[in-house]
N, C-alpha and C. Protein backbone atom coordinates (compact mmCIF):
# COMPACT_ATOMS: atom_id res chain seq x y z
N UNK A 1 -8.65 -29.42 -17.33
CA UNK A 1 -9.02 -29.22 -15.93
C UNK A 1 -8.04 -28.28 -15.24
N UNK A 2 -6.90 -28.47 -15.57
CA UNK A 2 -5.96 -27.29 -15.06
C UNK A 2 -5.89 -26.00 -15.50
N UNK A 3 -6.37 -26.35 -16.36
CA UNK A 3 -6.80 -24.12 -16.67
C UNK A 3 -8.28 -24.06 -16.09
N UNK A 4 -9.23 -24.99 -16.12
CA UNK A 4 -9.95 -24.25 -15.24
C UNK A 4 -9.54 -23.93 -13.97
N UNK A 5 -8.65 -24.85 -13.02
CA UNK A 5 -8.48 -24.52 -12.18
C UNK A 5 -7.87 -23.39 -11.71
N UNK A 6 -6.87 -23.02 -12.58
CA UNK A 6 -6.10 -22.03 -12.56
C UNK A 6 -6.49 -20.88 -13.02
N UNK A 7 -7.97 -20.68 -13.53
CA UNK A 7 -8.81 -19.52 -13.84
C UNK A 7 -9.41 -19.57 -12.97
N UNK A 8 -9.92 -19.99 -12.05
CA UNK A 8 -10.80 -20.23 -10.93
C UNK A 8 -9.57 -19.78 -9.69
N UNK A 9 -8.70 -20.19 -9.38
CA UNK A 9 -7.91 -19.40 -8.77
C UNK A 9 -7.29 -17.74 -8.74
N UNK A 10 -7.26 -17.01 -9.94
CA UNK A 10 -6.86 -16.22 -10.33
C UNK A 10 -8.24 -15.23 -10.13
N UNK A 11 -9.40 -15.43 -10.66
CA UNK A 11 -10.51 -15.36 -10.30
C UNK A 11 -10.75 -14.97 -8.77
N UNK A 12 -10.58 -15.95 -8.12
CA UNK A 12 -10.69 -15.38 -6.03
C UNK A 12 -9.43 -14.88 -5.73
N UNK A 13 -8.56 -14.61 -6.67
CA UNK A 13 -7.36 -13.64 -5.89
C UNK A 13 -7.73 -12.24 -6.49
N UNK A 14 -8.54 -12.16 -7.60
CA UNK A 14 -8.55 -10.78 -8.13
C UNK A 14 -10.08 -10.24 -7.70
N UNK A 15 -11.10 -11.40 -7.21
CA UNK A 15 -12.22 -10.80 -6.43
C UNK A 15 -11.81 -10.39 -4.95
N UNK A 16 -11.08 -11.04 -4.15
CA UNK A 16 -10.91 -10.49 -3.12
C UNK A 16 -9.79 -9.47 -2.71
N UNK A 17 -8.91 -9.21 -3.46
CA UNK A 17 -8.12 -8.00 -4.06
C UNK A 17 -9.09 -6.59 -4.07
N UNK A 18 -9.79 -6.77 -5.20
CA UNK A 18 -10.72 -6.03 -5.70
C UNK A 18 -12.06 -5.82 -3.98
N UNK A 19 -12.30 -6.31 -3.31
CA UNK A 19 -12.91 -6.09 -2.38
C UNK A 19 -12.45 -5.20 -1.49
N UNK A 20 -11.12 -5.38 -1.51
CA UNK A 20 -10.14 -5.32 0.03
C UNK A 20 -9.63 -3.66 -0.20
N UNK A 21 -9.03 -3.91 -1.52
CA UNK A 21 -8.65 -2.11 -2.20
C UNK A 21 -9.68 -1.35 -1.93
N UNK A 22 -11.00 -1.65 -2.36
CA UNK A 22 -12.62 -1.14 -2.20
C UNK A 22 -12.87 -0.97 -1.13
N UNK A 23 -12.49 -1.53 0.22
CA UNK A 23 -12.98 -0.75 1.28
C UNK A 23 -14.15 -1.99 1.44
N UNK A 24 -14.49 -2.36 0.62
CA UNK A 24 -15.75 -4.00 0.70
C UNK A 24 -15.88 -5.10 1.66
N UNK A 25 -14.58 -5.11 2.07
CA UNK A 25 -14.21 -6.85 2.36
C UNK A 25 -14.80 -6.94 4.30
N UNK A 26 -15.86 -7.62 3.98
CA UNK A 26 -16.04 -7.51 5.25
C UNK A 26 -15.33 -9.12 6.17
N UNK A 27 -15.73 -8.87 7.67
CA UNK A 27 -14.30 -9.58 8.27
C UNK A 27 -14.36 -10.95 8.13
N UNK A 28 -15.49 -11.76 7.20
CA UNK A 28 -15.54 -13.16 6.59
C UNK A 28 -15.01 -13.06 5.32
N UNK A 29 -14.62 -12.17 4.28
CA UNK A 29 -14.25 -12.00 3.48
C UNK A 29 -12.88 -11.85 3.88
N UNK A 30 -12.22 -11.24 4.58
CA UNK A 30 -11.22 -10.88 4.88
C UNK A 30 -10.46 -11.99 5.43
N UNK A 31 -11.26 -12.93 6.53
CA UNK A 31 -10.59 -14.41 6.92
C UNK A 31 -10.58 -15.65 5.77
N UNK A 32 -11.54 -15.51 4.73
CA UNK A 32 -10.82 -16.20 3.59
C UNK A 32 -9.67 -15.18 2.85
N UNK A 33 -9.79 -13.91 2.54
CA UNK A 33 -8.06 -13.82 2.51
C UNK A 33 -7.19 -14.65 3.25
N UNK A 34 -7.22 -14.31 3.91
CA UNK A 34 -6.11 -14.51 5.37
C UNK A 34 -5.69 -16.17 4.78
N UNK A 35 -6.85 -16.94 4.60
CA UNK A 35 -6.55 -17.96 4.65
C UNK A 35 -5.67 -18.43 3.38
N UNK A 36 -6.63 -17.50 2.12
CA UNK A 36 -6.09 -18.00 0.83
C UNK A 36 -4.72 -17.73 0.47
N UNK A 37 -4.33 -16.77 1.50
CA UNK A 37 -2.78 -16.14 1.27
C UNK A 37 -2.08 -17.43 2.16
N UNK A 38 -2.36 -17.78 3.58
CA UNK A 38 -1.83 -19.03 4.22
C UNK A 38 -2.03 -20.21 3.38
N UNK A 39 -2.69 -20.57 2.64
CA UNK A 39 -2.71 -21.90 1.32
C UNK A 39 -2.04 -21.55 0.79
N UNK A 40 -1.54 -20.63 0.01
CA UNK A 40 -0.70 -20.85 -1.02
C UNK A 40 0.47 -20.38 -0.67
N UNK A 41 0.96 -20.52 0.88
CA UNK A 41 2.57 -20.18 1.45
C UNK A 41 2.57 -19.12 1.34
N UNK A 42 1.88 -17.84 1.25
CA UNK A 42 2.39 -16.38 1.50
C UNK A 42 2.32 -15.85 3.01
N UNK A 43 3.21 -15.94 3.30
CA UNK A 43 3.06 -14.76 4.65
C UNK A 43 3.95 -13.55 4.91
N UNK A 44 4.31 -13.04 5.84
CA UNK A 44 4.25 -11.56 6.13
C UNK A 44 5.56 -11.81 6.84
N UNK A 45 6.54 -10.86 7.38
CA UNK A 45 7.26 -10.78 8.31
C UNK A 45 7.55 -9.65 8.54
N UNK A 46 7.21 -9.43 9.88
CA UNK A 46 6.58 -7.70 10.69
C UNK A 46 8.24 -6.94 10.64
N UNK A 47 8.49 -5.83 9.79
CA UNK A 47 9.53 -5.27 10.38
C UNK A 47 9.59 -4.16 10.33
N UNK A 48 10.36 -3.36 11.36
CA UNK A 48 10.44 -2.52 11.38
C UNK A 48 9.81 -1.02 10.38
N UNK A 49 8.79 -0.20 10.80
CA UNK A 49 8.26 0.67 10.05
C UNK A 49 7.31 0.19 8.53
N UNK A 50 7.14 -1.08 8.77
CA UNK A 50 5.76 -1.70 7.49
C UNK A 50 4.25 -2.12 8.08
N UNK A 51 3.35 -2.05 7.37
CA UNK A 51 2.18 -2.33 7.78
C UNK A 51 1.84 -3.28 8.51
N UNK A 52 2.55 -4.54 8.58
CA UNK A 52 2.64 -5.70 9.25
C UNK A 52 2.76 -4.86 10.55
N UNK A 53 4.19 -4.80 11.27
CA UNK A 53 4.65 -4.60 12.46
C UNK A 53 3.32 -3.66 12.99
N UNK A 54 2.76 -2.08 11.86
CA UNK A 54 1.99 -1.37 13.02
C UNK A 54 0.47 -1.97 13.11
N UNK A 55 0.28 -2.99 12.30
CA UNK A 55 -1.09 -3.89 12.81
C UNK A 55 -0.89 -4.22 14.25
N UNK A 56 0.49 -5.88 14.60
CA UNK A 56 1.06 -6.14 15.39
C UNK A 56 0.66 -5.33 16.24
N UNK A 57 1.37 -3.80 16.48
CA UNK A 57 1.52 -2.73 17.46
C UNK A 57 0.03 -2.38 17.71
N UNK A 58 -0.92 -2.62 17.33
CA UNK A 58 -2.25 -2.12 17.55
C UNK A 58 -3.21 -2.45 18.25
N UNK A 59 -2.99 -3.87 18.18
CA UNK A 59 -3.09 -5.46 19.04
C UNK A 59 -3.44 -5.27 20.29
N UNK A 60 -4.35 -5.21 21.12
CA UNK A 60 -4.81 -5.30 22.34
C UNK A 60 -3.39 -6.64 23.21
N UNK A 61 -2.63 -7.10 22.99
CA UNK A 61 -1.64 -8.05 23.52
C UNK A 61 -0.23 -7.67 23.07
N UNK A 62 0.46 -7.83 23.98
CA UNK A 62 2.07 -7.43 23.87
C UNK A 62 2.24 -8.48 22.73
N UNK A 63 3.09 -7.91 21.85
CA UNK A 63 3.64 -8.11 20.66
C UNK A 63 5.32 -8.57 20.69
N UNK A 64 5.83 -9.44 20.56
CA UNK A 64 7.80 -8.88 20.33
C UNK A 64 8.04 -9.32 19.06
N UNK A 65 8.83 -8.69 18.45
CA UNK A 65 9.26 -8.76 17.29
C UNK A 65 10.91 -8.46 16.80
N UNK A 66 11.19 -9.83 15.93
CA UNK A 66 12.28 -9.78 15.98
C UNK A 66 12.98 -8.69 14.95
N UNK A 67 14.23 -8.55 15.03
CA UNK A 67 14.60 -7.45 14.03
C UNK A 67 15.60 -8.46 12.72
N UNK A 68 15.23 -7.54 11.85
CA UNK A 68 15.38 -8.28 10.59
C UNK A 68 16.53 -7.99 10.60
């Protein structure tokens, strides 16, 4: 049961990978990213000059961000 599971995991990280590189992932696809990266403890920390921070900066709402 644990290799299926763990093929079944590996599986929705390399389909929605594969979407997202592609230009595919539309924005329900994209909020199970979001999410599957928040399940398994990955997150981001915006700094200075990386893709994080100029999302942040793009944001219709004031942003502050701390410096690393």
């Amino acid at each position: 049961m644990d290799k299926t599971l763990s093929n079944l995991h590996i599986a929705v990280a390399e389909e929605l990978l594969k979407r997202i590189e592609a230009g595919d992932a539309n924005a329900a696809e994209l909020n199970v990213a979001r999410a599957f990266l928040k399940d398994n403890g990955i997150d981001g920390v915006a700094e200075q000059s990386n893709p994080l921070e100029n999302l942040a900066k793009s944001l219709p709402f004031n942003v502050e961000l701390e410096s690393a």
